[in-house]
C-alpha atoms as a PDB file:
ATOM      1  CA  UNK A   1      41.510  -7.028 -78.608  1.00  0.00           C
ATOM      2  CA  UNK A   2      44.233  -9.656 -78.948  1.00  0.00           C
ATOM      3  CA  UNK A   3      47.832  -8.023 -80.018  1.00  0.00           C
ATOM      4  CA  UNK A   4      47.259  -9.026 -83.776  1.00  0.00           C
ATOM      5  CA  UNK A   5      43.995  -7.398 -83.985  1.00  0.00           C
ATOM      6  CA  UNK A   6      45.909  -4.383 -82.565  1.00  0.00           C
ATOM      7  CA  UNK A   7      48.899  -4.331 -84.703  1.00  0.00           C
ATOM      8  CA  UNK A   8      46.871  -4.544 -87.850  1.00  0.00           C
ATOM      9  CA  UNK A   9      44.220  -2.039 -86.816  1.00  0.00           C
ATOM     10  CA  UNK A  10      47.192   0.389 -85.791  1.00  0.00           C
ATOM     11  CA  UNK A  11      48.421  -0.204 -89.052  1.00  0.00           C
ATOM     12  CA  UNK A  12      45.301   0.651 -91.001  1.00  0.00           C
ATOM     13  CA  UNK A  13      44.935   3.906 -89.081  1.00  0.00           C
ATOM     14  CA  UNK A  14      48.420   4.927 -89.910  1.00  0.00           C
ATOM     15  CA  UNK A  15      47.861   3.892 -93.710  1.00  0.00           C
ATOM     16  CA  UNK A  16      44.412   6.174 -92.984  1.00  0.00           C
ATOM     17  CA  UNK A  17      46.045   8.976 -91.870  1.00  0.00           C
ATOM     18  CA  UNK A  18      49.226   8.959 -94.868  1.00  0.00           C
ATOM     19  CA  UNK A  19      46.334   8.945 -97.745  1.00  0.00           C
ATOM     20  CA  UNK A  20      44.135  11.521 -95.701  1.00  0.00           C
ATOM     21  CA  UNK A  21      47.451  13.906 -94.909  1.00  0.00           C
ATOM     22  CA  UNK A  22      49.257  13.984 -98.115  1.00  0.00           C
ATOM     23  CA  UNK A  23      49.130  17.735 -98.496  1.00  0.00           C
ATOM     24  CA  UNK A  24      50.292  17.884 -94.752  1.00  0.00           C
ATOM     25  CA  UNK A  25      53.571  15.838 -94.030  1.00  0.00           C
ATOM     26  CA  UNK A  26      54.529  17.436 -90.557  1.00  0.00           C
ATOM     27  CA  UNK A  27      51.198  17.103 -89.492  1.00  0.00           C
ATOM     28  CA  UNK A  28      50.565  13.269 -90.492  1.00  0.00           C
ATOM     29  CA  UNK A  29      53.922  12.365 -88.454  1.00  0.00           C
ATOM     30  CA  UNK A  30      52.302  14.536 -85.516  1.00  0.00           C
ATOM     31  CA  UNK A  31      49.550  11.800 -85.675  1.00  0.00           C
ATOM     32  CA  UNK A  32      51.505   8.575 -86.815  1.00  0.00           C
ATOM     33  CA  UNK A  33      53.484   9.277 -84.034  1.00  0.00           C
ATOM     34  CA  UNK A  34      50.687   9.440 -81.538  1.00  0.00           C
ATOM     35  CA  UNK A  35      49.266   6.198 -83.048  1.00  0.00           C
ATOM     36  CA  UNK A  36      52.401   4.374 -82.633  1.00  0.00           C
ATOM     37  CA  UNK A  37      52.709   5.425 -78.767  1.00  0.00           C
ATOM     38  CA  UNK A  38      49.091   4.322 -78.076  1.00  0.00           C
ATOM     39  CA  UNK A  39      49.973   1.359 -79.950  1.00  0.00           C
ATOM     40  CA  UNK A  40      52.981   0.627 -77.716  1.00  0.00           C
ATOM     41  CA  UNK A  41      51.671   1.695 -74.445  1.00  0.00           C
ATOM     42  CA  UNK A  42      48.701  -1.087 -75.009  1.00  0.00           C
ATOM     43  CA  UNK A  43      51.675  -3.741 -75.586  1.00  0.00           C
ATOM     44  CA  UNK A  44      53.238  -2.395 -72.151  1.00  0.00           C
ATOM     45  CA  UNK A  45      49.886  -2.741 -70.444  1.00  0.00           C
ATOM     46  CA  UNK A  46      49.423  -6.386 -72.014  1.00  0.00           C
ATOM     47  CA  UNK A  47      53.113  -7.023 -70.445  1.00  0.00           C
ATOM     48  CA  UNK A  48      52.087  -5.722 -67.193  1.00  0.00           C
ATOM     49  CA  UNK A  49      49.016  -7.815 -66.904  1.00  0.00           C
ATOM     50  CA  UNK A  50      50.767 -11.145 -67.723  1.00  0.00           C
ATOM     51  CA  UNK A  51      53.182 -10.134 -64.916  1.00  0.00           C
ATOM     52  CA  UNK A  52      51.168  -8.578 -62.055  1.00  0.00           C
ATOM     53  CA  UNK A  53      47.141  -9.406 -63.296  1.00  0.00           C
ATOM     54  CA  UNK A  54      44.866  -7.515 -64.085  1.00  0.00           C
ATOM     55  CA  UNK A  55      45.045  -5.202 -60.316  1.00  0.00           C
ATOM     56  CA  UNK A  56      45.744  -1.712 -59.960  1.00  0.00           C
ATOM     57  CA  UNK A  57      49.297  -1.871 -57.950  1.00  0.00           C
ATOM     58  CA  UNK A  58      49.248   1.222 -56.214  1.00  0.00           C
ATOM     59  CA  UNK A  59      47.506   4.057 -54.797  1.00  0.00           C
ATOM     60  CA  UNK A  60      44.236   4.901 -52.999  1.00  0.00           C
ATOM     61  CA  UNK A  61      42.768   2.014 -55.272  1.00  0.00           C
ATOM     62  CA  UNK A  62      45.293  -0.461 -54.995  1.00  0.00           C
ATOM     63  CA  UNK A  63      44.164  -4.062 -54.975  1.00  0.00           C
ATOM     64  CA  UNK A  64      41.519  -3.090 -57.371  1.00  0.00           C
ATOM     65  CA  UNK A  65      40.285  -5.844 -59.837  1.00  0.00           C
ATOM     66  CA  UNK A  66      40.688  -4.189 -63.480  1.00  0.00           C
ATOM     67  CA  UNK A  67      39.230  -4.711 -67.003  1.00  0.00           C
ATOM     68  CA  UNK A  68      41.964  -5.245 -69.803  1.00  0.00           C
ATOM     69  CA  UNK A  69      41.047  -2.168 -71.853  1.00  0.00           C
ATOM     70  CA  UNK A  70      39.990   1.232 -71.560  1.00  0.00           C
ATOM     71  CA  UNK A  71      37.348   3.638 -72.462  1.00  0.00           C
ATOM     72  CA  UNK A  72      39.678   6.893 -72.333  1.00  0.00           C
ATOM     73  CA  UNK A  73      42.974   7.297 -72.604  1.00  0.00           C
ATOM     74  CA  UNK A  74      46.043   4.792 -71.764  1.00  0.00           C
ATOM     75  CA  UNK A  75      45.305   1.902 -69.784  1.00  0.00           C
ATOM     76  CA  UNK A  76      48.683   1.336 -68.289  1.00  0.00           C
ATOM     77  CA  UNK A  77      48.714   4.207 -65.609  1.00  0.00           C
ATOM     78  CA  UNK A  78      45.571   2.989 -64.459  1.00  0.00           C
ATOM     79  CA  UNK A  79      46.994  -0.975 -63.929  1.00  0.00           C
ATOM     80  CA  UNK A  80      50.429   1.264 -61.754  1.00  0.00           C
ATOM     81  CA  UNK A  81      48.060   3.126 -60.096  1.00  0.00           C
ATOM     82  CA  UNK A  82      49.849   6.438 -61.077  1.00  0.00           C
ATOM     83  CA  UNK A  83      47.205   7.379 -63.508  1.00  0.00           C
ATOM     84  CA  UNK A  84      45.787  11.356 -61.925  1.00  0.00           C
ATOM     85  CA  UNK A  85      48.253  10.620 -58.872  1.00  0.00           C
ATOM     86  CA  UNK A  86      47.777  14.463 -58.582  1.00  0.00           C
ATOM     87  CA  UNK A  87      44.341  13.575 -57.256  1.00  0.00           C
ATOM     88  CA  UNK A  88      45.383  11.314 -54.535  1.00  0.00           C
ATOM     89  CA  UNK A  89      45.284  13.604 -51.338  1.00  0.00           C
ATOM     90  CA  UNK A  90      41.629  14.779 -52.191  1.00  0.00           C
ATOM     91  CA  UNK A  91      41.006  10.682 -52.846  1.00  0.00           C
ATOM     92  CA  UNK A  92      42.166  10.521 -48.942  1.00  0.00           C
ATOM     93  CA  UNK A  93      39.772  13.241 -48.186  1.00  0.00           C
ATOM     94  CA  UNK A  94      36.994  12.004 -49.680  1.00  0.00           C
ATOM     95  CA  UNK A  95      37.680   8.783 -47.815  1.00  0.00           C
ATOM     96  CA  UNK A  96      37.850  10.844 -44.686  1.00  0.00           C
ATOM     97  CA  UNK A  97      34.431  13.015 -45.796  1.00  0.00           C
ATOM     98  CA  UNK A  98      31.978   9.521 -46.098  1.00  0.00           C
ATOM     99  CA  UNK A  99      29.706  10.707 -48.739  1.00  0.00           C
ATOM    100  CA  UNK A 100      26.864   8.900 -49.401  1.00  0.00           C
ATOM    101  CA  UNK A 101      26.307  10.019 -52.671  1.00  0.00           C
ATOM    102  CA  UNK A 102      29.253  10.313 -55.416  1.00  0.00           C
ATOM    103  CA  UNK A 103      27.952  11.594 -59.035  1.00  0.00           C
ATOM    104  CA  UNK A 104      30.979  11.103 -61.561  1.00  0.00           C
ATOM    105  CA  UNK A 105      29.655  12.950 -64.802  1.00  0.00           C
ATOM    106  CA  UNK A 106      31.971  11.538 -67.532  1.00  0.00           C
ATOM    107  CA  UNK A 107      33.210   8.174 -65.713  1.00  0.00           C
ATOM    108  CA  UNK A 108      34.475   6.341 -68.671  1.00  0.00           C
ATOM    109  CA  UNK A 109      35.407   2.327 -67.540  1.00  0.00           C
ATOM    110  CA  UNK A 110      34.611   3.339 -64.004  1.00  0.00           C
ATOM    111  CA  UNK A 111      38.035   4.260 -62.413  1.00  0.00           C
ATOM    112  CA  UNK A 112      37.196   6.608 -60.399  1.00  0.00           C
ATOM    113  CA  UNK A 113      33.093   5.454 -59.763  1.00  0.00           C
ATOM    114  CA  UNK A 114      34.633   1.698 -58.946  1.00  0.00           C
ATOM    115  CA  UNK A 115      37.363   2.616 -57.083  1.00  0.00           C
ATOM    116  CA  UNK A 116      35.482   5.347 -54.188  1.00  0.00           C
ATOM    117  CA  UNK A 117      32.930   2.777 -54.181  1.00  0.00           C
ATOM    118  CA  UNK A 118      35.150   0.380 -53.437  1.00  0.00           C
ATOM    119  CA  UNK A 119      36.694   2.724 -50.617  1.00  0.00           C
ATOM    120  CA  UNK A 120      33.644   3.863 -49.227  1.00  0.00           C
ATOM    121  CA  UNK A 121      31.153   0.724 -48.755  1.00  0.00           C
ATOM    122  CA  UNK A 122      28.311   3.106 -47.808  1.00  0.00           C
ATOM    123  CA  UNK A 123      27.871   5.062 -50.665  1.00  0.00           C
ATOM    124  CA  UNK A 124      25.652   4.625 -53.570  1.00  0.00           C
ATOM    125  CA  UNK A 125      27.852   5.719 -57.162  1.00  0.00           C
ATOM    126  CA  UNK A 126      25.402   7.123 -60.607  1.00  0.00           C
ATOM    127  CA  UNK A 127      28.501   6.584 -62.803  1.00  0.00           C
ATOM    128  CA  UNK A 128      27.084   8.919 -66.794  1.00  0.00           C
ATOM    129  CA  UNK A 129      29.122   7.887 -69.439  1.00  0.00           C
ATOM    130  CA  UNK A 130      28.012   8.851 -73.367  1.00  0.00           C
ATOM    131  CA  UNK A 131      30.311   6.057 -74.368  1.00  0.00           C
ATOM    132  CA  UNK A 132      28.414   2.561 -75.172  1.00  0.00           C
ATOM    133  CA  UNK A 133      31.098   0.850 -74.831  1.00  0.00           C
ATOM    134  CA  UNK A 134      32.446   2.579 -71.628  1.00  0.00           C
ATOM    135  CA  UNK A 135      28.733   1.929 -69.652  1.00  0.00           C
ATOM    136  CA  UNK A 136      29.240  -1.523 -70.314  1.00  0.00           C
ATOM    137  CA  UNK A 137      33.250  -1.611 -69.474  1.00  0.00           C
ATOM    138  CA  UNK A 138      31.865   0.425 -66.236  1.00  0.00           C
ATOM    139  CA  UNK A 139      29.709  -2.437 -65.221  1.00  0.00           C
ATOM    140  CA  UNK A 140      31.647  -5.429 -66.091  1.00  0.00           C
ATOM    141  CA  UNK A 141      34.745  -3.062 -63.680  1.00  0.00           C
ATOM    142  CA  UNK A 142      31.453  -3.114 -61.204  1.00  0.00           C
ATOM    143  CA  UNK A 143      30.859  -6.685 -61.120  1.00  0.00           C
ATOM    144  CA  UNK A 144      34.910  -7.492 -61.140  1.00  0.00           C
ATOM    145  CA  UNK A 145      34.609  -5.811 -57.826  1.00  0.00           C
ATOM    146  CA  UNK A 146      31.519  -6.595 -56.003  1.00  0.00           C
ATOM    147  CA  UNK A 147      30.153  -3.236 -56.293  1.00  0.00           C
ATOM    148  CA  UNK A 148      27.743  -3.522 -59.072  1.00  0.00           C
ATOM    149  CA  UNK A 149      24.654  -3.015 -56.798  1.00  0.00           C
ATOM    150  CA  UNK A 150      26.490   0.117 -55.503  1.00  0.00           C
ATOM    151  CA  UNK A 151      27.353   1.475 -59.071  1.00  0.00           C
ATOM    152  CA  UNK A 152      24.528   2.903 -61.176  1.00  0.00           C
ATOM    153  CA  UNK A 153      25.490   3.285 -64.823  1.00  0.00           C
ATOM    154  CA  UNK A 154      24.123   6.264 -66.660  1.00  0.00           C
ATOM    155  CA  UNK A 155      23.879   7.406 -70.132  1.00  0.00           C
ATOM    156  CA  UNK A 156      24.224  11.028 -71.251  1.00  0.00           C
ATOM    157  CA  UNK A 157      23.914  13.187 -67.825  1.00  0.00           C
ATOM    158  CA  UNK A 158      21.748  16.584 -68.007  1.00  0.00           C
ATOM    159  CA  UNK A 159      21.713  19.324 -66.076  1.00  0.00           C
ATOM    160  CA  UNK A 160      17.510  18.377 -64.274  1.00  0.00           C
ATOM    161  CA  UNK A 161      19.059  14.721 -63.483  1.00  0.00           C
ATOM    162  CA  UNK A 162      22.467  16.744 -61.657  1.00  0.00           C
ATOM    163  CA  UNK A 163      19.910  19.293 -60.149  1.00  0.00           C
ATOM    164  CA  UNK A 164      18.241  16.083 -58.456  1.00  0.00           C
ATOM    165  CA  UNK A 165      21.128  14.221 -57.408  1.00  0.00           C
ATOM    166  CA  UNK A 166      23.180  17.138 -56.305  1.00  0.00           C
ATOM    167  CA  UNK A 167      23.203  18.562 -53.116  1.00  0.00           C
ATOM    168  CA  UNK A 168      24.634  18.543 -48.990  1.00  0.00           C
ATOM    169  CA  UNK A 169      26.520  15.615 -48.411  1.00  0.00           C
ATOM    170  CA  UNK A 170      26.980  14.504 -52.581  1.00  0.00           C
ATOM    171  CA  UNK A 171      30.168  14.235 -54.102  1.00  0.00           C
ATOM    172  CA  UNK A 172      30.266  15.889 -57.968  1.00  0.00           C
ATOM    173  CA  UNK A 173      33.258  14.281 -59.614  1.00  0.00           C
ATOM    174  CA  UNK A 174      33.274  15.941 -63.035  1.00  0.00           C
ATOM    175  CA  UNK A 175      35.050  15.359 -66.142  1.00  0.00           C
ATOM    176  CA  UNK A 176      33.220  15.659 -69.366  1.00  0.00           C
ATOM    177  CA  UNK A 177      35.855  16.546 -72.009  1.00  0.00           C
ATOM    178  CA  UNK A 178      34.833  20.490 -71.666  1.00  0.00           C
ATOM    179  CA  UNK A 179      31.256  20.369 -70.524  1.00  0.00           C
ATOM    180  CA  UNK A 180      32.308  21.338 -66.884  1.00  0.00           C
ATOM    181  CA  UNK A 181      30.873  24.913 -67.787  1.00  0.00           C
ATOM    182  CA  UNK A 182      27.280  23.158 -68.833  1.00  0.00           C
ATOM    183  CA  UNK A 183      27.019  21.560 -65.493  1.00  0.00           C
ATOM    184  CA  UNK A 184      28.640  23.123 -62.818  1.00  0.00           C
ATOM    185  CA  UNK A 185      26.414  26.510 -63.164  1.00  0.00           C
ATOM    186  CA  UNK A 186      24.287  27.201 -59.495  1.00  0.00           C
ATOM    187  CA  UNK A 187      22.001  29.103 -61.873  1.00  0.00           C
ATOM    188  CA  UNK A 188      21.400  26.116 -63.797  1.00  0.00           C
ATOM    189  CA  UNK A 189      21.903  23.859 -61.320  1.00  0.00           C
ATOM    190  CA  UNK A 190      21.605  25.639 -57.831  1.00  0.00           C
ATOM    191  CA  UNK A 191      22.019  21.958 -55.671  1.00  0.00           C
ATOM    192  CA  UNK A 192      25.500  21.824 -57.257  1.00  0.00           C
ATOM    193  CA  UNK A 193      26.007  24.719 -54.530  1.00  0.00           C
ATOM    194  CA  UNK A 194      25.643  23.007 -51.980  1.00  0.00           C
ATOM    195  CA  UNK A 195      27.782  19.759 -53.447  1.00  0.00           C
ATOM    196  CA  UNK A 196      31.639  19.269 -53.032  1.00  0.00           C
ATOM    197  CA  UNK A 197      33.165  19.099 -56.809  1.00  0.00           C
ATOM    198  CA  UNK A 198      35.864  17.928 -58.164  1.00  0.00           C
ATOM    199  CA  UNK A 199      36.521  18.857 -61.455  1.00  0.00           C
ATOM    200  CA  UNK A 200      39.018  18.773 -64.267  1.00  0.00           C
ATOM    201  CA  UNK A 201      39.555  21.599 -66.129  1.00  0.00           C
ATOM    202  CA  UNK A 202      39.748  21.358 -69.909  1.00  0.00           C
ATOM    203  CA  UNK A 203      41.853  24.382 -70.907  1.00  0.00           C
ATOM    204  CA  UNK A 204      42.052  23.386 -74.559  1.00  0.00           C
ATOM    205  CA  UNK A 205      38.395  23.662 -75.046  1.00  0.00           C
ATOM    206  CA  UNK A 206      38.114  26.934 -72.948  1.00  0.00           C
ATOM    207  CA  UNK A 207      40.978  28.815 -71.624  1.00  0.00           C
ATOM    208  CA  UNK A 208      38.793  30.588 -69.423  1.00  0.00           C
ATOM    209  CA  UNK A 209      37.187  27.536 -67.080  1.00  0.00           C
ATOM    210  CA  UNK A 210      39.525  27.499 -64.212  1.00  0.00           C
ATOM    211  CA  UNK A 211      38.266  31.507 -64.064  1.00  0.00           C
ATOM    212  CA  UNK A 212      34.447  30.983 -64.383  1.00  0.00           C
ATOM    213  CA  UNK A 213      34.390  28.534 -61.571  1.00  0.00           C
ATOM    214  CA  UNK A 214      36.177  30.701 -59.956  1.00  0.00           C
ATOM    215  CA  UNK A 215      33.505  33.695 -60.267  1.00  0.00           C
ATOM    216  CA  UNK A 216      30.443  31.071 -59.935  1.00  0.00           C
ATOM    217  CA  UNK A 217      31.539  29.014 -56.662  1.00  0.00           C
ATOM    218  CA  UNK A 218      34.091  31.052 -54.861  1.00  0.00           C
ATOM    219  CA  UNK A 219      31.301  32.357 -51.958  1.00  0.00           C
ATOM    220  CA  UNK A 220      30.177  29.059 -51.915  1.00  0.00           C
ATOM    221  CA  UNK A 221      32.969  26.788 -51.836  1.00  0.00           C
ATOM    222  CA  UNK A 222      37.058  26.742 -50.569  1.00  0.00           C
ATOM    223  CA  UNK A 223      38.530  26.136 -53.965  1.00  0.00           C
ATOM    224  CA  UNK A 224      41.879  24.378 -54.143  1.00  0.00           C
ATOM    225  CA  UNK A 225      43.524  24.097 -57.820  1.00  0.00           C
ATOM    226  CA  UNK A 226      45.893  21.308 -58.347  1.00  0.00           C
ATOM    227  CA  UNK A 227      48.600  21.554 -61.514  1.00  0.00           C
ATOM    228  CA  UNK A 228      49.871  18.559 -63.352  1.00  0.00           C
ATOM    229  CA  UNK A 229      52.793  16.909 -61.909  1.00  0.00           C
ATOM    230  CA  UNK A 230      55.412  14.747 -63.000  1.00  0.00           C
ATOM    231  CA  UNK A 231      56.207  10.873 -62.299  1.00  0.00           C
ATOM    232  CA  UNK A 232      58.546   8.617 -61.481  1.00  0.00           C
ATOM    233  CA  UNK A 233      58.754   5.255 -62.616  1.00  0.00           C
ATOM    234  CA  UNK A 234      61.518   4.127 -59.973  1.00  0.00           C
ATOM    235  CA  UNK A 235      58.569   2.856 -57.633  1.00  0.00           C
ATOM    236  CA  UNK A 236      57.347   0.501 -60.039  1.00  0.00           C
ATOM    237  CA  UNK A 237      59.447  -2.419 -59.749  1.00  0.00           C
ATOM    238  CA  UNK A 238      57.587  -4.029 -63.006  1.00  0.00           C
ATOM    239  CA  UNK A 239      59.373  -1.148 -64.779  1.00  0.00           C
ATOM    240  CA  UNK A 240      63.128  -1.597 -63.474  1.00  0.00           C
ATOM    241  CA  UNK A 241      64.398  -3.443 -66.298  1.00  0.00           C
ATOM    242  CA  UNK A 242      62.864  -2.109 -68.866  1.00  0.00           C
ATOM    243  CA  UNK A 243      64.230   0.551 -71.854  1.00  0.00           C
ATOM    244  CA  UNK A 244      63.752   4.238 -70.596  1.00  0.00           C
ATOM    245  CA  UNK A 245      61.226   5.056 -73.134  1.00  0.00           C
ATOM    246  CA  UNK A 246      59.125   2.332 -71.737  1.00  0.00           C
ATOM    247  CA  UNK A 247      59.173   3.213 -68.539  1.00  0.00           C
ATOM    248  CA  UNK A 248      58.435   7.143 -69.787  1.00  0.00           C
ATOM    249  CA  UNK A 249      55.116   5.257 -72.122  1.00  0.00           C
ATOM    250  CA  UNK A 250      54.140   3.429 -68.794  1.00  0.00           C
ATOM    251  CA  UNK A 251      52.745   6.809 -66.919  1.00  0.00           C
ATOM    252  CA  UNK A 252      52.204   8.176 -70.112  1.00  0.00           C
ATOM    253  CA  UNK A 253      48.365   9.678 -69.811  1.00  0.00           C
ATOM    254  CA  UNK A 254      47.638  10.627 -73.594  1.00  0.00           C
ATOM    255  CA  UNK A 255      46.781  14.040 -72.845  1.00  0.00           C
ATOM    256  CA  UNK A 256      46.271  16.907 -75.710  1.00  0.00           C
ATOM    257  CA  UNK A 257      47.259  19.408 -72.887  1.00  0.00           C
ATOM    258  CA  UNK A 258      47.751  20.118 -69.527  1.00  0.00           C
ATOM    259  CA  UNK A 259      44.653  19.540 -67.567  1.00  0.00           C
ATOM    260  CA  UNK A 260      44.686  21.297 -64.011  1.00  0.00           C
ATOM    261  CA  UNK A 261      41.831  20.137 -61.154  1.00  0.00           C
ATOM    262  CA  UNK A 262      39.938  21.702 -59.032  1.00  0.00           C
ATOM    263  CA  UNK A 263      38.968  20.806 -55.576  1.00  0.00           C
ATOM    264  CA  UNK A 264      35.808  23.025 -54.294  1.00  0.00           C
ATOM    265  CA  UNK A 265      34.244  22.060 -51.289  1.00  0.00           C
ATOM    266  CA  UNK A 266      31.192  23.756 -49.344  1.00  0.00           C
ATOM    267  CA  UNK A 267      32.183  26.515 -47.387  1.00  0.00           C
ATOM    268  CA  UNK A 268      30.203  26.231 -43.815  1.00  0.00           C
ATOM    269  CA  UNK A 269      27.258  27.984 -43.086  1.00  0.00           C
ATOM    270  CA  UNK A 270      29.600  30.569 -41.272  1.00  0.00           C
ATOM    271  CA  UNK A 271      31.310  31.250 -43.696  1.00  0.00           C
ATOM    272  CA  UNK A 272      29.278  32.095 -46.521  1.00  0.00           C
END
């Protein structure tokens, strides 16, 4: 979407929300003001790209080729490389573990499916996305990258295609906007047992998830739980000159909430 398309189509959704929020002022800024960030952080992204291309600058997936838009969320802290920089130690371990198998329930343009697959040339990625248009952003990421006959894009994922994909020596990379209960049940899924996961944990749909996992995976698995962090936009050098709330809209991820991770991997054999 060129910028014009965007600035009218922002505009249209404010005008949306005023007639559809009359009887709630406070609650139509709430939501005008979240349109006008998005719109902004798009125009940042844009500015990045005609600056540094279309490549992921930093991080475990630096160098990575990238599409111009994305499926979920901001695409600016994808194009730094700052986008779930939480997540970047258990990236290195992953590296380090050489799974063959990685299942990413929920993989929107392929981030995260793209980018291990790009890091670890012998395994084989299903990449389930619901989203039409983020199966074919996924592949087109894919192709940008030479992985495409590595990268197997899914529609909606169910708990008998996990059950036969799971198990010893598979990566589970799970976020699915709250449906990490659904899948990540060994009594609806034993192989996911036997899997390493990692998973982010929607607290805003169920309060409760970090504790569930807990009770269903801790003889099973080491579980490590990682909190939101915070950024800094000093090691960008794209950023340097530009106004502070830019450079606070850059690493901006659009979230409704905090969203801790977990990090459960297969205790051994010992162990259990």
């Amino acid at each position: 979407m060129n910028q014009l398309d965007l600035h009218q189509q922002t505009l249209a959704e404010i005008e949306q929300v005023v007639r559809s929020r009359k009887d709630s002022p406070a609650q139509a800024l709430g939501d005008i003001t979240d349109l006008i960030l998005r719109y902004r952080t798009s125009i940042l992204a844009a500015m990045v790209v005609q600056s540094c291309g279309a490549v992921v600058q930093s991080g475990p997936f630096a160098g990575m080729n990238y599409v111009q838009t994305s499926a979920c969320g901001p695409l600016l802290p994808k194009l730094l490389g700052c986008y779930e920089a939480e997540l970047h130690g258990v990236i290195a371990e992953i590296v380090r573990r050489r799974y063959q198998t990685i299942v990413n329930i929920g993989c929107g343009e392929g981030y995260y499916a793209v980018g291990l697959a790009r890091l670890l040339p012998q395994a084989r990625v299903h990449a389930y996305e619901i989203n039409l248009a983020g199966q074919q952003l996924c592949r087109e990421l894919a192709g940008l990258n030479n992985v495409a006959d590595r990268v197997i894009v899914h529609g909606l994922c169910d708990t008998a295609q996990l059950q036969k994909l799971a198990g010893p020596g598979v990566l589970v990379w799970c976020d699915c906007e709250g449906g990490e209960g659904q899948f990540l049940d060994p009594r609806k899924v034993p192989a996911v047992s036997r899997a390493d996961i990692v998973v982010e944990l929607h607290q805003e749909f169920d309060a409760t998830i970090a504790d569930t996992l807990n009770h269903r995976f801790h003889t099973t698995h080491l579980i490590q739980h990682i909190a939101p962090g915070g950024r800094d936009w000093s090691q960008f050098p794209v950023l340097h000159n530009w106004k502070h709330l830019d450079q606070l809209l850059a690493m901006w991820e659009g979230r409704a909430g905090p969203t801790p991770w977990a990090w459960m991997t297969v205790r051994s054999p010992a162990a259990i």
